[in-house]
Structure formats: structure tokens, C-alpha cells
N, C-alpha and C. Protein backbone atom coordinates (compact mmCIF):
# COMPACT_ATOMS: atom_id res chain seq x y z
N UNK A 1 -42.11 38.54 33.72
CA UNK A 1 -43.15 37.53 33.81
C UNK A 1 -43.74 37.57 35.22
N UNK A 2 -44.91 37.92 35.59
CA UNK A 2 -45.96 37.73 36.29
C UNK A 2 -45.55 36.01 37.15
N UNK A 3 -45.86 35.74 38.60
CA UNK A 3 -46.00 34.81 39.20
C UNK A 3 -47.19 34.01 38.59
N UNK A 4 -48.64 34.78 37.94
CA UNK A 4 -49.19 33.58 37.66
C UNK A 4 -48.70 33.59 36.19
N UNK A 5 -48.11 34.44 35.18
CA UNK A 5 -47.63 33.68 33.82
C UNK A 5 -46.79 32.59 34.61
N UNK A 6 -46.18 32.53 35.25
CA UNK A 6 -44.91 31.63 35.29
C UNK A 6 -45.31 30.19 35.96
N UNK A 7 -46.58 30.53 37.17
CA UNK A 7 -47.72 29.37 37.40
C UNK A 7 -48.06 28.66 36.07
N UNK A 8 -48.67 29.75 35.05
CA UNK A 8 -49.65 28.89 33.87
C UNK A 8 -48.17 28.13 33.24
N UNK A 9 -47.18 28.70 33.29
CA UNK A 9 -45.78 27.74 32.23
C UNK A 9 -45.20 26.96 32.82
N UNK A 10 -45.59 26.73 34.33
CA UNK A 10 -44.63 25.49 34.57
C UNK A 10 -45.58 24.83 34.59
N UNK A 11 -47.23 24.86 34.47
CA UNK A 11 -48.52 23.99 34.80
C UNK A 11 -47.96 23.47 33.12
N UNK A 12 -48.10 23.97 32.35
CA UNK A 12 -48.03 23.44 31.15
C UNK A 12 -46.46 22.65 30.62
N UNK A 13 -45.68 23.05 31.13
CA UNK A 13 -44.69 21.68 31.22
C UNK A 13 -44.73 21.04 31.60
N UNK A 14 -45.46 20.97 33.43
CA UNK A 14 -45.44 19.88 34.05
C UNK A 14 -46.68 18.57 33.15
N UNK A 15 -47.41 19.26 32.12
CA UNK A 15 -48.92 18.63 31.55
C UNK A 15 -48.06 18.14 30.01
N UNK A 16 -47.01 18.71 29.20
CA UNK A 16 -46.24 17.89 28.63
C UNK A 16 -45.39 16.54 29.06
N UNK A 17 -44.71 17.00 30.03
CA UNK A 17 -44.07 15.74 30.01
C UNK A 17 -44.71 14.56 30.63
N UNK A 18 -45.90 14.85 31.45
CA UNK A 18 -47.22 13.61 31.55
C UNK A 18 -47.58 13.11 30.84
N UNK A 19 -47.35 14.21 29.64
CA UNK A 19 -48.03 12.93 28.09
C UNK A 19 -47.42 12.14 27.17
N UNK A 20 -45.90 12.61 28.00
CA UNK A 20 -44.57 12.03 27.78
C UNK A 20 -43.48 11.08 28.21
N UNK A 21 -44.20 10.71 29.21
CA UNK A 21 -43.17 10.08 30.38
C UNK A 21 -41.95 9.24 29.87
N UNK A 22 -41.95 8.78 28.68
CA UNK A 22 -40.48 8.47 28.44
C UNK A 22 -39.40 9.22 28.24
N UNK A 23 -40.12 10.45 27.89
CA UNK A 23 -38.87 11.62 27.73
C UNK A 23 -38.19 11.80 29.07
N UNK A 24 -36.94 12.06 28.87
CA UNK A 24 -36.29 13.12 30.15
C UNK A 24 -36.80 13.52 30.14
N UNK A 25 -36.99 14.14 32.01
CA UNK A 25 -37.79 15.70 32.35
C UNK A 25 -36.78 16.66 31.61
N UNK A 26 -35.58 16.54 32.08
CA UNK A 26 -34.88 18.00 31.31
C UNK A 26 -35.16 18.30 29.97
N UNK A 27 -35.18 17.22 28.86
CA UNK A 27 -35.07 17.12 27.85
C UNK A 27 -36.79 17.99 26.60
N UNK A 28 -37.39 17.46 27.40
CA UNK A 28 -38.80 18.16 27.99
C UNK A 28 -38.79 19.79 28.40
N UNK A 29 -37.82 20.26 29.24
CA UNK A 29 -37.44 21.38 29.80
C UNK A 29 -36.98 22.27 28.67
N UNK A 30 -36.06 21.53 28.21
CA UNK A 30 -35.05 22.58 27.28
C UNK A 30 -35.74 22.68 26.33
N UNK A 31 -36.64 21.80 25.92
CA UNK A 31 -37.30 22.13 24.35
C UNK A 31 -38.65 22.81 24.44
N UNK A 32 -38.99 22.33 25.38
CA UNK A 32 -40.11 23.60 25.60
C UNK A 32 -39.83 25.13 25.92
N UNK A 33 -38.88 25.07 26.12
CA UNK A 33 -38.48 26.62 26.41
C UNK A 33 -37.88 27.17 25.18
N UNK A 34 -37.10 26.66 24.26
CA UNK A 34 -37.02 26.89 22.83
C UNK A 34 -37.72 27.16 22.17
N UNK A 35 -38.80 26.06 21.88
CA UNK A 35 -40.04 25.67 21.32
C UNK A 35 -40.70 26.96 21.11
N UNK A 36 -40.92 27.25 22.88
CA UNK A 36 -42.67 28.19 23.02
C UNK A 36 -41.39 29.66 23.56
N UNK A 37 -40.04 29.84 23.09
CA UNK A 37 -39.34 30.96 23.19
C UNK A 37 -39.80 31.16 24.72
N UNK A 38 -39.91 30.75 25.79
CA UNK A 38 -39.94 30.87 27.22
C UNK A 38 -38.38 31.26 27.74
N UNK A 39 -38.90 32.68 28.67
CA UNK A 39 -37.48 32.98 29.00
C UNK A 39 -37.36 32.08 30.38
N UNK A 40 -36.15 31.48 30.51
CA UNK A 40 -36.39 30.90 31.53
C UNK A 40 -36.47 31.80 33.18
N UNK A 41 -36.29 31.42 33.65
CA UNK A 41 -37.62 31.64 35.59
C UNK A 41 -36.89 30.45 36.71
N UNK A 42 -36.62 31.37 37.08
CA UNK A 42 -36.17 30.47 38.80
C UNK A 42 -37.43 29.35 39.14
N UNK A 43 -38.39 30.12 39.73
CA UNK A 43 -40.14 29.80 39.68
C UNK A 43 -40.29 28.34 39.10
N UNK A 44 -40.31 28.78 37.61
CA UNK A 44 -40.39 27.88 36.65
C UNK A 44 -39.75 26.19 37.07
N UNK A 45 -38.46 26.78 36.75
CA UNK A 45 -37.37 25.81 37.04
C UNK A 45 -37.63 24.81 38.46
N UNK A 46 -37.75 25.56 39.36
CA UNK A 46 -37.80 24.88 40.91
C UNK A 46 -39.05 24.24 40.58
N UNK A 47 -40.26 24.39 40.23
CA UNK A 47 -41.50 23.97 40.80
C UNK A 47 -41.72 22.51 39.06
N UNK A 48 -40.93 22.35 38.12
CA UNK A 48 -41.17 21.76 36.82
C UNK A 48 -40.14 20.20 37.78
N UNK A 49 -38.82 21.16 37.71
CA UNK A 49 -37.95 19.80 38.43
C UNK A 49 -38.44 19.43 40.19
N UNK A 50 -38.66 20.23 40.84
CA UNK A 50 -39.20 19.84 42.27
C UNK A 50 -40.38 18.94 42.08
N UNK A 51 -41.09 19.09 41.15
CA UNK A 51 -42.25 18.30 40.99
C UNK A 51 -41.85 16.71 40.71
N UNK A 52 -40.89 16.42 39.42
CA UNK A 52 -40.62 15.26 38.95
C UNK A 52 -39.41 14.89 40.07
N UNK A 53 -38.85 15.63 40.70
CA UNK A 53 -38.27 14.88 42.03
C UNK A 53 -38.78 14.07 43.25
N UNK A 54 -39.82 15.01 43.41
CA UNK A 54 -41.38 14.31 44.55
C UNK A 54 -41.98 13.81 43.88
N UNK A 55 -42.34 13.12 42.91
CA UNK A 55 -43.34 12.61 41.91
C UNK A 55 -43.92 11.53 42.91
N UNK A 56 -43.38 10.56 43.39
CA UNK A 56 -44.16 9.60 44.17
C UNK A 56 -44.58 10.42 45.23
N UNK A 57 -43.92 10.66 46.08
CA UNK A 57 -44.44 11.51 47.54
C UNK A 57 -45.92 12.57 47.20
N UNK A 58 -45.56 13.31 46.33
CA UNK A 58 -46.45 14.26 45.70
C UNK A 58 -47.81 13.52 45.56
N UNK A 59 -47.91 12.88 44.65
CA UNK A 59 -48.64 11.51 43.69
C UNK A 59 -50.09 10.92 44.75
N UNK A 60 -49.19 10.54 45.69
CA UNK A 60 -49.28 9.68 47.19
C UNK A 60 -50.81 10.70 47.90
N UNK A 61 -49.64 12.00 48.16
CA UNK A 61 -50.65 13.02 48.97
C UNK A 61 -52.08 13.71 47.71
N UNK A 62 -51.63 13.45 46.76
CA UNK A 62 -52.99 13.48 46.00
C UNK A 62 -53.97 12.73 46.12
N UNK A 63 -53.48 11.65 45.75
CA UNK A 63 -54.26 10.66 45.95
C UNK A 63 -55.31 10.43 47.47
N UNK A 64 -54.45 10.51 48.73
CA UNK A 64 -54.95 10.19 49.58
C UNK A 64 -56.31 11.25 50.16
N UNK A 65 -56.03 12.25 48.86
CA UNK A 65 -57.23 13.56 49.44
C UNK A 65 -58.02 13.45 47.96
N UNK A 66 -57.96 12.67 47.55
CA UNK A 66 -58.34 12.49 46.31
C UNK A 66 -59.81 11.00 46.52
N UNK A 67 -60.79 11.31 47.25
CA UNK A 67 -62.03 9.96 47.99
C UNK A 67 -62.53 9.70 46.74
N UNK A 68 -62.21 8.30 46.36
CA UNK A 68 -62.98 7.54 45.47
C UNK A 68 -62.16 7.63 43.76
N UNK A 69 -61.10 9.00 43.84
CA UNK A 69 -60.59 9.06 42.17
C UNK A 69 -59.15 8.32 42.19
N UNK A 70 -58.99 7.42 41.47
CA UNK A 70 -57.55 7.49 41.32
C UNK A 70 -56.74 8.36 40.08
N UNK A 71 -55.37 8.02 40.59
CA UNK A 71 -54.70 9.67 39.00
C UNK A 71 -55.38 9.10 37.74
N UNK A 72 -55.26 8.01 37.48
CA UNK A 72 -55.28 7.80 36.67
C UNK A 72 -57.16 8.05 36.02
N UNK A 73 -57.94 8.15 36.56
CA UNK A 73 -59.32 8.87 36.17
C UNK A 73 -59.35 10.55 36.19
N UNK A 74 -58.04 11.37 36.22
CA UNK A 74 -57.62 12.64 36.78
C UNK A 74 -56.97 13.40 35.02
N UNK A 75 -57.86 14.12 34.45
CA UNK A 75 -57.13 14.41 33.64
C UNK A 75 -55.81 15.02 33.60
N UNK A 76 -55.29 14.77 32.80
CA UNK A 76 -53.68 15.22 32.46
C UNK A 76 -53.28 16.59 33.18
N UNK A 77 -54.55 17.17 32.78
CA UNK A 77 -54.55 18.73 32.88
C UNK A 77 -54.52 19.22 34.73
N UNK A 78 -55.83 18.32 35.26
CA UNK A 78 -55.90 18.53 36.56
C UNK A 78 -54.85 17.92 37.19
N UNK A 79 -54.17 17.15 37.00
CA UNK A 79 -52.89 16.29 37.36
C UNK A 79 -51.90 17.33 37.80
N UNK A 80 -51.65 17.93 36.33
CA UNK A 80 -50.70 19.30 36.40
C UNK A 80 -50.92 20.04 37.50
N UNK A 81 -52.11 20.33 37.12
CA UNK A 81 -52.51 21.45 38.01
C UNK A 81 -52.34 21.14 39.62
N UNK A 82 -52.83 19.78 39.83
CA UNK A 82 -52.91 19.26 41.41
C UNK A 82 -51.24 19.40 42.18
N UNK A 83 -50.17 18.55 40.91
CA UNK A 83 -48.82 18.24 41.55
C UNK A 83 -48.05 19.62 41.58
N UNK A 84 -48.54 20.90 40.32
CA UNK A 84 -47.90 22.21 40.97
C UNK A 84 -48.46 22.35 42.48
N UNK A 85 -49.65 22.58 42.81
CA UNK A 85 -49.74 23.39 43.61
C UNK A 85 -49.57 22.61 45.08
N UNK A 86 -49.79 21.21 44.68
CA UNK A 86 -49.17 20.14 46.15
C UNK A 86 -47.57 20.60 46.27
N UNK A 87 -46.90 21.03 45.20
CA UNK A 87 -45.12 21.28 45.69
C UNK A 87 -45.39 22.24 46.35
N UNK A 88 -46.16 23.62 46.00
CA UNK A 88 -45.82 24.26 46.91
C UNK A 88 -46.53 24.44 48.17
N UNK A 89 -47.60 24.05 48.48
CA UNK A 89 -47.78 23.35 49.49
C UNK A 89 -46.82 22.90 50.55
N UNK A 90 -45.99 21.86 49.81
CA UNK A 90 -45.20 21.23 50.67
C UNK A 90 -43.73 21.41 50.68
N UNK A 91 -43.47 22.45 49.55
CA UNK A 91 -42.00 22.13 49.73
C UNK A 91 -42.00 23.69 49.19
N UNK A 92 -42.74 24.73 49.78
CA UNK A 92 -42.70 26.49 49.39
C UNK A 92 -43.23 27.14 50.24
N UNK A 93 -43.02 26.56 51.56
CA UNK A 93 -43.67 27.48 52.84
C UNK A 93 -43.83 28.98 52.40
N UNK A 94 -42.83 29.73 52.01
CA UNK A 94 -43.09 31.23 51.89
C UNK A 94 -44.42 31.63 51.28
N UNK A 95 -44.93 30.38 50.76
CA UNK A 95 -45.92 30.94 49.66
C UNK A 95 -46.97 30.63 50.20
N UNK A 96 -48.02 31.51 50.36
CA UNK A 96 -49.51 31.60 51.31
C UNK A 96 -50.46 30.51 50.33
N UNK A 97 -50.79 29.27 51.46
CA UNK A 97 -51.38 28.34 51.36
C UNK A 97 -52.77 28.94 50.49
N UNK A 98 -53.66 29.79 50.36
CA UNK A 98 -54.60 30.46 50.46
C UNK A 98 -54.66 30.83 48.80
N UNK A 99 -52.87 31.58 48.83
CA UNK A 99 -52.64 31.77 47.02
C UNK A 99 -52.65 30.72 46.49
N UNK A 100 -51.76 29.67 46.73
CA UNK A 100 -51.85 28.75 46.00
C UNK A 100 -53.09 27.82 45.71
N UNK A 101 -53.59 27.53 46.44
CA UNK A 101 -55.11 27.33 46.08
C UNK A 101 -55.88 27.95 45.33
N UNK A 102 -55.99 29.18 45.23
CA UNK A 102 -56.37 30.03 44.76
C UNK A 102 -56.38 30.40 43.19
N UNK A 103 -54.94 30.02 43.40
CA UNK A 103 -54.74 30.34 41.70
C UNK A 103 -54.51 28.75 41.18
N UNK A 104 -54.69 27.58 41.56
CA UNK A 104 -54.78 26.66 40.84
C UNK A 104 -55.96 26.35 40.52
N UNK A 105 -57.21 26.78 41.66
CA UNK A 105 -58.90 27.49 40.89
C UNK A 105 -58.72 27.76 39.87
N UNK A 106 -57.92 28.94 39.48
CA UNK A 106 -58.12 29.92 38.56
C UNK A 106 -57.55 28.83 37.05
N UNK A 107 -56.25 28.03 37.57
CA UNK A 107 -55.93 27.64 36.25
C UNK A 107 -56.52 26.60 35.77
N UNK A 108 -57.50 25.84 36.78
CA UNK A 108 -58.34 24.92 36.32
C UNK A 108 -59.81 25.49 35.81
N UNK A 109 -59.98 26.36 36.22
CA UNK A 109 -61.01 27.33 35.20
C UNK A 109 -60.74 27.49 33.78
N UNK A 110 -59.32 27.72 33.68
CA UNK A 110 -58.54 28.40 32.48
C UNK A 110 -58.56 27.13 31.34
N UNK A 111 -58.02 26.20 31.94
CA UNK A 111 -57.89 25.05 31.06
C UNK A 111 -57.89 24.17 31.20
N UNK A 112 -59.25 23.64 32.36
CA UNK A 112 -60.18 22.13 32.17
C UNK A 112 -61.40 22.47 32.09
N UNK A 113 -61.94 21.56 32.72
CA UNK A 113 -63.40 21.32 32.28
C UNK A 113 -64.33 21.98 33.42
N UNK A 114 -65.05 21.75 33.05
CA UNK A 114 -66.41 22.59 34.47
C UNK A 114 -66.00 22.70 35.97
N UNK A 115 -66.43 21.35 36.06
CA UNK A 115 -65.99 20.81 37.52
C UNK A 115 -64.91 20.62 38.57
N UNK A 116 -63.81 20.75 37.59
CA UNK A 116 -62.22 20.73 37.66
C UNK A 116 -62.01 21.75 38.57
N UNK A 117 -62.49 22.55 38.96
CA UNK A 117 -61.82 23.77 39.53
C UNK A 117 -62.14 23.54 40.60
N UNK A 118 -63.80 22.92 40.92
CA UNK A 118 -64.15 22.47 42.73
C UNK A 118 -63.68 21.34 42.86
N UNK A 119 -63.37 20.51 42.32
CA UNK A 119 -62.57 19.54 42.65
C UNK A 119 -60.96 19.56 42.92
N UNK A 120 -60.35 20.27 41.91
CA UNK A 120 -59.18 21.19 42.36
C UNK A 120 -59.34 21.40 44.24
N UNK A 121 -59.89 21.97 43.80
CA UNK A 121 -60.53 23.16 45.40
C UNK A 121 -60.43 22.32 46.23
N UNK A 122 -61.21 21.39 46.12
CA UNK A 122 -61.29 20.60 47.23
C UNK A 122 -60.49 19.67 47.85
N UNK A 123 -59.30 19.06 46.64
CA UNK A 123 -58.52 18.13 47.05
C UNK A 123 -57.39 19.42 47.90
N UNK A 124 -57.19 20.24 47.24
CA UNK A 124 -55.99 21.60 47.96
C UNK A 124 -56.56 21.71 49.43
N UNK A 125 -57.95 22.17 49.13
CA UNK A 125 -58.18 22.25 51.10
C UNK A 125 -57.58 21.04 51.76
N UNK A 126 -58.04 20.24 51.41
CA UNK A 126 -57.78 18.70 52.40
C UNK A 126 -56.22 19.18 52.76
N UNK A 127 -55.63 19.19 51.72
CA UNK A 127 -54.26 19.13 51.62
C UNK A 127 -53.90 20.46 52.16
N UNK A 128 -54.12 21.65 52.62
CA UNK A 128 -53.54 22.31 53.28
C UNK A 128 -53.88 22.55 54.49
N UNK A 129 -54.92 21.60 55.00
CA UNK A 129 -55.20 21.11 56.56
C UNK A 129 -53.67 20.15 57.35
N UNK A 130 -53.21 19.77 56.16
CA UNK A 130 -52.37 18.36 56.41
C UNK A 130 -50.55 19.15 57.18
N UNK A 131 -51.06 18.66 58.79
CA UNK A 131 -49.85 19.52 59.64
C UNK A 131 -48.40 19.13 58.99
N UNK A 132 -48.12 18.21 58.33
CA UNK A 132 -47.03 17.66 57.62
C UNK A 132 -46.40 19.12 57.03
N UNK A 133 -47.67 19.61 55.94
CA UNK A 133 -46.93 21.24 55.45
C UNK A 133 -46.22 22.13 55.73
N UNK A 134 -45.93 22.12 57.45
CA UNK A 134 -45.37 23.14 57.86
C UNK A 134 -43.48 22.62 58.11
N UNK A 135 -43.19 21.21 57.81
CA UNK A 135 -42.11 20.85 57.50
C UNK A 135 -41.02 21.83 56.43
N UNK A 136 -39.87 21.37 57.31
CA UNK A 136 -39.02 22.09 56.67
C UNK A 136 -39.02 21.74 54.86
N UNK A 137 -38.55 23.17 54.32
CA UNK A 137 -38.34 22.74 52.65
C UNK A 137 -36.67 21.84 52.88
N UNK A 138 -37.54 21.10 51.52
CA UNK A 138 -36.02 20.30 51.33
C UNK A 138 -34.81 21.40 50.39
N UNK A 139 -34.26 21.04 50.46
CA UNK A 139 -33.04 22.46 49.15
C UNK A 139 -33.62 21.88 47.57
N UNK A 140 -33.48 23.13 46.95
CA UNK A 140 -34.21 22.70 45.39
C UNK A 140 -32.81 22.72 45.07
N UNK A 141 -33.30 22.25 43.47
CA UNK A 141 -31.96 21.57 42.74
C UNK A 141 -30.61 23.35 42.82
N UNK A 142 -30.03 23.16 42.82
CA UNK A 142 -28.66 24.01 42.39
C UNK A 142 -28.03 24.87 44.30
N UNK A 143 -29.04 24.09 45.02
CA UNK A 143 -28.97 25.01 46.89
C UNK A 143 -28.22 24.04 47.32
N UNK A 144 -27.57 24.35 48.02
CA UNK A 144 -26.42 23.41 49.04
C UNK A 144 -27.95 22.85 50.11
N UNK A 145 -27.12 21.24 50.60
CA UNK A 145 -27.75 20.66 51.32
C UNK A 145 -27.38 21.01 52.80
């Protein structure tokens, strides 16, 4: 699996269990990977649970680069798309600020609406101006603290 297949499958778990929020995240996890026969992915894994771990913090820095929208006027889809690519942003230094932007363009091309993709665009720039990013990563789930 390709870095962006594994982008488009954790964008699309992270866009299930939004439409789900009473479910467990895991529960969510395991059946979608059954479900849609997904082999599971390190990738995957870190950026589906890293996300619903930062969910407020994450949420927060959207929002605040987010002038005039709140989430909740933010489709489901761009949501996804925004809180993948804010984790790694903030909690995936290795990963070039530039890609990740880049290809969350691409997946808001793929599967929202017109506008979604410069708006995408635009909330990611803000957000990878923000000197906070260069903070240490916290340990993802299964890494010693």
C-alpha cells in the first residue's frame, strides 16, 4: 500500500467514525478493516487513533485557522481531511509540511466538493506557519513514554 492509499484509508475512517461518534474508535477500527478487507498499516493505525486522541487539541487548531467557519458548518468529509493532515502537522515532524498539504489538496479534490480543496489549502498554510509544529512528537499508541 502506497502512503497516499493509506492517506485516502485512514481519511475514510477517520470520516466514519464522525458519523458515528457513539461508536468506539476501535470498534470502528476493527470493522472497517474487516468490512472493506483493509490490510492493516502502521500509518493507518497511528494517524486513525492519534487523531481521536488529540481530538480537542486538533479540533481547537482548526478551528482557530478556520476565519468565520465553525466544524460544525465543515463537512464531514473536509473535517477528515483537515484533522488527518493537522496530526501530522503536529505530531509527524518527519513528514514534509509541503506533502502533507499537498496531498490533503489532492484528497479534497478526490472526495468533496469544488471549493474544499482551497479551503483545505488554506486552513493547512495557516497551520503550518504555526511555530508550535516544530514541538516534540508525543509517543503514538504501542511506543514507550
Amino acid at each position: 500500500m502506497t502512503r497516499h492509499e493509506a492517506r485516502e484509508t485512514a481519511m475514510t475512517l477517520l470520516y466514519e467514525r464522525a458519523c458515528n461518534m457513539d461508536a468506539d474508535a476501535n470498534e470502528v477500527y476493527v470493522r472497517s478493516l474487516s468490512l472493506r478487507d483493509i490490510i492493516e498499516n502502521d500509518y493507518i493505525k497511528t494517524v486513525y487513533f492519534g487523531v481521536w486522541d488529540h481530538i480537542g487539541e486538533l479540533d481547537e487548531k482548526i478551528s482557530s485557522c478556520a476565519i468565520e467557519w465553525s466544524l460544525e458548518r465543515m463537512s464531514r468529509v473536509t473535517l477528515a481531511i483537515l484533522r488527518l493532515a493537522a496530526y501530522e502537522l503536529y505530531y509527524m515532524p518527519e513528514m514534509p509540511k509541503s506533502v502533507t498539504i499537498n496531498e490533503a489538496v489532492e484528497l479534497a479534490k478526490h472526495f468533496d466538493e469544488g471549493a474544499s480543496a482551497s479551503f483545505v489549502n488554506g486552513i493547512l498554510s495557516s497551520m503550518a506557519s504555526d511555530a508550535s509544529i516544530e514541538k516534540t512528537p508525543v509517543p503514538r499508541r504501542g511506543e514507550n513514554k
